[in-house]
N, C-alpha and C. Protein backbone atom coordinates (compact mmCIF):
# COMPACT_ATOMS: atom_id res chain seq x y z
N UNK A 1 -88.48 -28.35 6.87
CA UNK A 1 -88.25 -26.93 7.07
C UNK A 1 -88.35 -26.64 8.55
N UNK A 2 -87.54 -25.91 8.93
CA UNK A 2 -87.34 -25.67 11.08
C UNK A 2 -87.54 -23.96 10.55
N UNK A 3 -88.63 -23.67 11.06
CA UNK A 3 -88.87 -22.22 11.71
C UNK A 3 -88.20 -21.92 12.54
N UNK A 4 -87.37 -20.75 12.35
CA UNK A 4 -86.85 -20.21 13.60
C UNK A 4 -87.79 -19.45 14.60
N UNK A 5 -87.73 -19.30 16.30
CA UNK A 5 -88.18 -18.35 16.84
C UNK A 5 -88.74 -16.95 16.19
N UNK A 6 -87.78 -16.33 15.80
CA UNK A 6 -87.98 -15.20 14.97
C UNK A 6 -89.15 -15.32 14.01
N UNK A 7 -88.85 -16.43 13.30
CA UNK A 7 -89.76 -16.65 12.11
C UNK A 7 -91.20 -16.61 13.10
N UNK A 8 -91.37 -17.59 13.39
CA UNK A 8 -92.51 -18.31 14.17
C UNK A 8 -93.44 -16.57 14.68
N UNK A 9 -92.80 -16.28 15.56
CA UNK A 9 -93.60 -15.11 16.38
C UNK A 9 -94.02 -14.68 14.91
N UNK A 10 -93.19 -13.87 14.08
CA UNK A 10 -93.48 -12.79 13.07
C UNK A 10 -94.81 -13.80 11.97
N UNK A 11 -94.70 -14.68 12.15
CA UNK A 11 -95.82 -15.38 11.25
C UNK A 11 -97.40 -15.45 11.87
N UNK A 12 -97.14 -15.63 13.53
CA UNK A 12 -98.41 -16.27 14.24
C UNK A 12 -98.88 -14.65 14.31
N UNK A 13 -98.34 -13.38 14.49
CA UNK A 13 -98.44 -11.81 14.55
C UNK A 13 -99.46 -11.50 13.58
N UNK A 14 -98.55 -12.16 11.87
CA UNK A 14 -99.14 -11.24 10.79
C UNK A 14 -100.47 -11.90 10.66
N UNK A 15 -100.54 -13.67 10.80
CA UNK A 15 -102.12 -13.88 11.32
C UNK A 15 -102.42 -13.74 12.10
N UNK A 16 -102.14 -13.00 13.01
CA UNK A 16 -103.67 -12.54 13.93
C UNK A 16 -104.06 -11.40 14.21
N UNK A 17 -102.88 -10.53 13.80
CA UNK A 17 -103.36 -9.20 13.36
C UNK A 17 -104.05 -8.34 11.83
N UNK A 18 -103.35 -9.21 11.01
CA UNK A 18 -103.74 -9.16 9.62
C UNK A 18 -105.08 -9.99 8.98
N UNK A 19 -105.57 -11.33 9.60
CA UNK A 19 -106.09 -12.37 9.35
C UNK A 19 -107.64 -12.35 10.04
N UNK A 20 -107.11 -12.86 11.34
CA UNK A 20 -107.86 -13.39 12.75
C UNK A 20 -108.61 -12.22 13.53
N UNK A 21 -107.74 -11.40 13.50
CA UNK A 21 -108.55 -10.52 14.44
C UNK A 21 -109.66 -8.95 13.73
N UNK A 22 -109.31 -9.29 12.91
CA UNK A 22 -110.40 -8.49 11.95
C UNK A 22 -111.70 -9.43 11.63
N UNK A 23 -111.63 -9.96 11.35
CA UNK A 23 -112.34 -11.51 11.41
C UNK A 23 -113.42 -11.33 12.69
N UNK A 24 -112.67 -11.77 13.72
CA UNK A 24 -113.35 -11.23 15.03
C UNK A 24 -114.23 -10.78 15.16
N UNK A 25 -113.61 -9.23 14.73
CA UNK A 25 -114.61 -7.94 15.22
C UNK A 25 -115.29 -7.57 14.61
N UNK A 26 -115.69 -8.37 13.03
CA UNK A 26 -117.11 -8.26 12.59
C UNK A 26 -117.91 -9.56 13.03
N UNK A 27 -117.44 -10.21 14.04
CA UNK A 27 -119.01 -11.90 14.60
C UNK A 27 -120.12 -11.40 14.79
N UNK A 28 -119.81 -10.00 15.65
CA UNK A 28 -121.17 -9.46 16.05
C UNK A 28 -122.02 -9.17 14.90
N UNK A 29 -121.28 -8.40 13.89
CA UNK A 29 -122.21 -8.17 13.02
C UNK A 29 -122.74 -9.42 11.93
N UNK A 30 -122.42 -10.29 11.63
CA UNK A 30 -122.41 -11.61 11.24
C UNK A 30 -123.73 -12.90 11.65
N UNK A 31 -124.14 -12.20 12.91
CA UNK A 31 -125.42 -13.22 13.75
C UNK A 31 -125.79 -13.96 12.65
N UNK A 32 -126.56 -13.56 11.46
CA UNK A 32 -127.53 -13.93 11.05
C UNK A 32 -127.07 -14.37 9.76
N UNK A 33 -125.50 -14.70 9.55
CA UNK A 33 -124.93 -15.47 8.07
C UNK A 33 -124.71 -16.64 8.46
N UNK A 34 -125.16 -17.40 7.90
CA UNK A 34 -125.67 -18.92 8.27
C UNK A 34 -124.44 -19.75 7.33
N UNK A 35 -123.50 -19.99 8.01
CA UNK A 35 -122.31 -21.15 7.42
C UNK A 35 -122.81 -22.75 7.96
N UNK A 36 -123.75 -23.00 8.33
CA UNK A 36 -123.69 -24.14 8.47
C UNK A 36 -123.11 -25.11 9.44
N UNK A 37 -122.39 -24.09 10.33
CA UNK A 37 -121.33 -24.82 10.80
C UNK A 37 -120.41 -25.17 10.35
N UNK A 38 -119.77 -24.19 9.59
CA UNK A 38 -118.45 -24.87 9.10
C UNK A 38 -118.77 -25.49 7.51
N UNK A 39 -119.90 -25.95 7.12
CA UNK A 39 -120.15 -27.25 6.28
C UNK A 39 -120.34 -26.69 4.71
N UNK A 40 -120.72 -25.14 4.91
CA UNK A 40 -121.24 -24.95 3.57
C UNK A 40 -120.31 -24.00 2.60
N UNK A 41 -120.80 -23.85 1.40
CA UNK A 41 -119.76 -23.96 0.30
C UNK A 41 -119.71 -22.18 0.49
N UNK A 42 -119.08 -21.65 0.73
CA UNK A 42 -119.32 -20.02 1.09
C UNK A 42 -119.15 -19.68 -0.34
N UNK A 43 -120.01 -18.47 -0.47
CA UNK A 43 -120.37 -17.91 -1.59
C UNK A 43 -120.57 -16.07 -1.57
N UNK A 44 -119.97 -15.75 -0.43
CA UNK A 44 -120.22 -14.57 -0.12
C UNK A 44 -119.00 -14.06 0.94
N UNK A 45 -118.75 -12.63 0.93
CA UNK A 45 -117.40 -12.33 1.80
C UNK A 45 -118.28 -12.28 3.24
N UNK A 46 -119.03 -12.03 3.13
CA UNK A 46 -119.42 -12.02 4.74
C UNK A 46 -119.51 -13.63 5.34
N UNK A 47 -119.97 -14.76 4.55
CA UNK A 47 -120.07 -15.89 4.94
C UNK A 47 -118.40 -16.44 5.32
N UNK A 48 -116.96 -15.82 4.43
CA UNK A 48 -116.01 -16.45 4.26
C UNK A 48 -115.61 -15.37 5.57
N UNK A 49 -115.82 -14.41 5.79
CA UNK A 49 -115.07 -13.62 7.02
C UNK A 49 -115.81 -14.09 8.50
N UNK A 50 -117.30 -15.14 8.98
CA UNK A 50 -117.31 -15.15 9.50
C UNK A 50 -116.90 -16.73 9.65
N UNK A 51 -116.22 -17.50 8.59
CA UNK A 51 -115.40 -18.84 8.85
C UNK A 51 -114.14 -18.37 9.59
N UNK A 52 -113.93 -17.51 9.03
CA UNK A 52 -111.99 -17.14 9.35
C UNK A 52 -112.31 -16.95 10.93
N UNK A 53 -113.36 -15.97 10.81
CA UNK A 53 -113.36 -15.47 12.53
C UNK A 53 -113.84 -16.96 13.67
N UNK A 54 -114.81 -17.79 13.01
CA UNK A 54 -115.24 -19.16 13.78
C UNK A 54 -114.03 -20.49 13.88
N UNK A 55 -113.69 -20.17 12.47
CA UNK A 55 -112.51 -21.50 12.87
C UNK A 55 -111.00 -21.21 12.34
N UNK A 56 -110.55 -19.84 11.40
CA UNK A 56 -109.54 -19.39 11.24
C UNK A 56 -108.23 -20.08 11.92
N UNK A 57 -108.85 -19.66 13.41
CA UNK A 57 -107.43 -19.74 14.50
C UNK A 57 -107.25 -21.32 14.78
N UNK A 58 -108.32 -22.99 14.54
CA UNK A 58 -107.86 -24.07 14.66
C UNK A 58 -106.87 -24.14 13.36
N UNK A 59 -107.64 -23.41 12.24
CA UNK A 59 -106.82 -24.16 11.02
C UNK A 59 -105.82 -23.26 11.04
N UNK A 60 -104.98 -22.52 11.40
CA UNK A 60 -104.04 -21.86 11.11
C UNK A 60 -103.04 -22.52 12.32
N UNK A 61 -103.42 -22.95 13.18
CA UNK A 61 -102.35 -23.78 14.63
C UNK A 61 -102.24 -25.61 14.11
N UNK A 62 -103.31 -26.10 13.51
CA UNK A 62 -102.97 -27.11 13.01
C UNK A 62 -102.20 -27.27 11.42
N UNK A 63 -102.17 -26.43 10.68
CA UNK A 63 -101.49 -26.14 9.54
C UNK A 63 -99.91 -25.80 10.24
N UNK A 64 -100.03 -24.97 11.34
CA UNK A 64 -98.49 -24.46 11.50
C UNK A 64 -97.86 -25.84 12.66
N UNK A 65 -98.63 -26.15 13.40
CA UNK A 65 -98.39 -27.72 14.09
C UNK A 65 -97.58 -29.21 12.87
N UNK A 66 -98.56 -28.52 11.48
CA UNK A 66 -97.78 -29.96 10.77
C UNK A 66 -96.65 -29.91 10.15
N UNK A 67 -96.14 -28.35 9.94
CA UNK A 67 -95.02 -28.00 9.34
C UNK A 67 -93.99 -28.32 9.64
N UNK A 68 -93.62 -28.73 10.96
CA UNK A 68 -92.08 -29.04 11.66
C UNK A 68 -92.20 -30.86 11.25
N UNK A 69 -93.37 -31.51 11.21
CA UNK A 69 -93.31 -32.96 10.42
C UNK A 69 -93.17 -33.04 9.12
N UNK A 70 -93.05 -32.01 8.36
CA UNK A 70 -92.92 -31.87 6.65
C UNK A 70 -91.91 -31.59 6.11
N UNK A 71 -91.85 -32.44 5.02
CA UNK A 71 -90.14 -32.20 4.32
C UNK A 71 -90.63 -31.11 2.90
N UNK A 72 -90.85 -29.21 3.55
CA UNK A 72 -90.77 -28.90 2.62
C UNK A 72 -89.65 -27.94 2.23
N UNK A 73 -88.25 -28.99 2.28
CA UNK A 73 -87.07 -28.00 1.59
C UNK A 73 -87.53 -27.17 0.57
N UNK A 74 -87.99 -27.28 -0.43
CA UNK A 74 -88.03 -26.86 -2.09
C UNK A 74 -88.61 -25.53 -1.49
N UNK A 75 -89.10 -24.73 -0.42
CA UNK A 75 -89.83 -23.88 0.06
C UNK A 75 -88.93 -22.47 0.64
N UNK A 76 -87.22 -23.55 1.07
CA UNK A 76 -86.80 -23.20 2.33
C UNK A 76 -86.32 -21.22 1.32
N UNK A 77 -86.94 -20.60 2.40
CA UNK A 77 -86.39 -19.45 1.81
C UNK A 77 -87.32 -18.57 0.71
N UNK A 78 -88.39 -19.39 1.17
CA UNK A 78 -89.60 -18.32 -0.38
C UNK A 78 -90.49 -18.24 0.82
N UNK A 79 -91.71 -17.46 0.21
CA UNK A 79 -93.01 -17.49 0.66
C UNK A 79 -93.83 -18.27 -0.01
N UNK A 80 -94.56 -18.78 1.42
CA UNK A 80 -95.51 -19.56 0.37
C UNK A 80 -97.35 -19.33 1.07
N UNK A 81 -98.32 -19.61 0.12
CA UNK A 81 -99.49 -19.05 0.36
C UNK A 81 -100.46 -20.23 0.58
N UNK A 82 -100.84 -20.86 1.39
CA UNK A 82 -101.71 -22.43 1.58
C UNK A 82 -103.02 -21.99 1.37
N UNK A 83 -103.87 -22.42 1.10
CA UNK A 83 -105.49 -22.36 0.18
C UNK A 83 -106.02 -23.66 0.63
N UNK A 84 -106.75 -23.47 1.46
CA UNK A 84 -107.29 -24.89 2.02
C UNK A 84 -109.10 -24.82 1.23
């Protein structure tokens, strides 16, 4: 599947305005929700909103980095929703 320009901007936008940057602007309030570093099984929206805001933006550039190496025709033309 080849993203177009067009595509590309309007995708990296709706995550980081919709996703990433809300994420963000609750860290401050977040100090004291203990993820482990990354490691633990989140069980709570505050624990899962301050993953998105800590590592959101690697896994969303390495997910969109592997896409131009992937043969996913069967896709070309839908939406699709990744769940890591």
């Amino acid at each position: 599947m080849i993203i177009s320009s067009p595509q590309k901007a309007q995708i990296q936008v709706r995550f980081f305005d919709d996703i990433y940057k809300p994420k963000i602007e609750k860290l401050p309030f977040l100090r004291d929700v203990d993820i482990d570093h990354g490691r633990k099984v989140l069980n709570t929206e505050a624990e899962c909103d301050k993953y998105i805001g800590l590592y959101g933006g690697h896994h969303f550039h390495k997910l969109y980095a592997a896409f131009p190496s992937t043969n996913f025709q069967y896709t070309e033309g839908k939406s699709i929703e990744i769940i890591d």
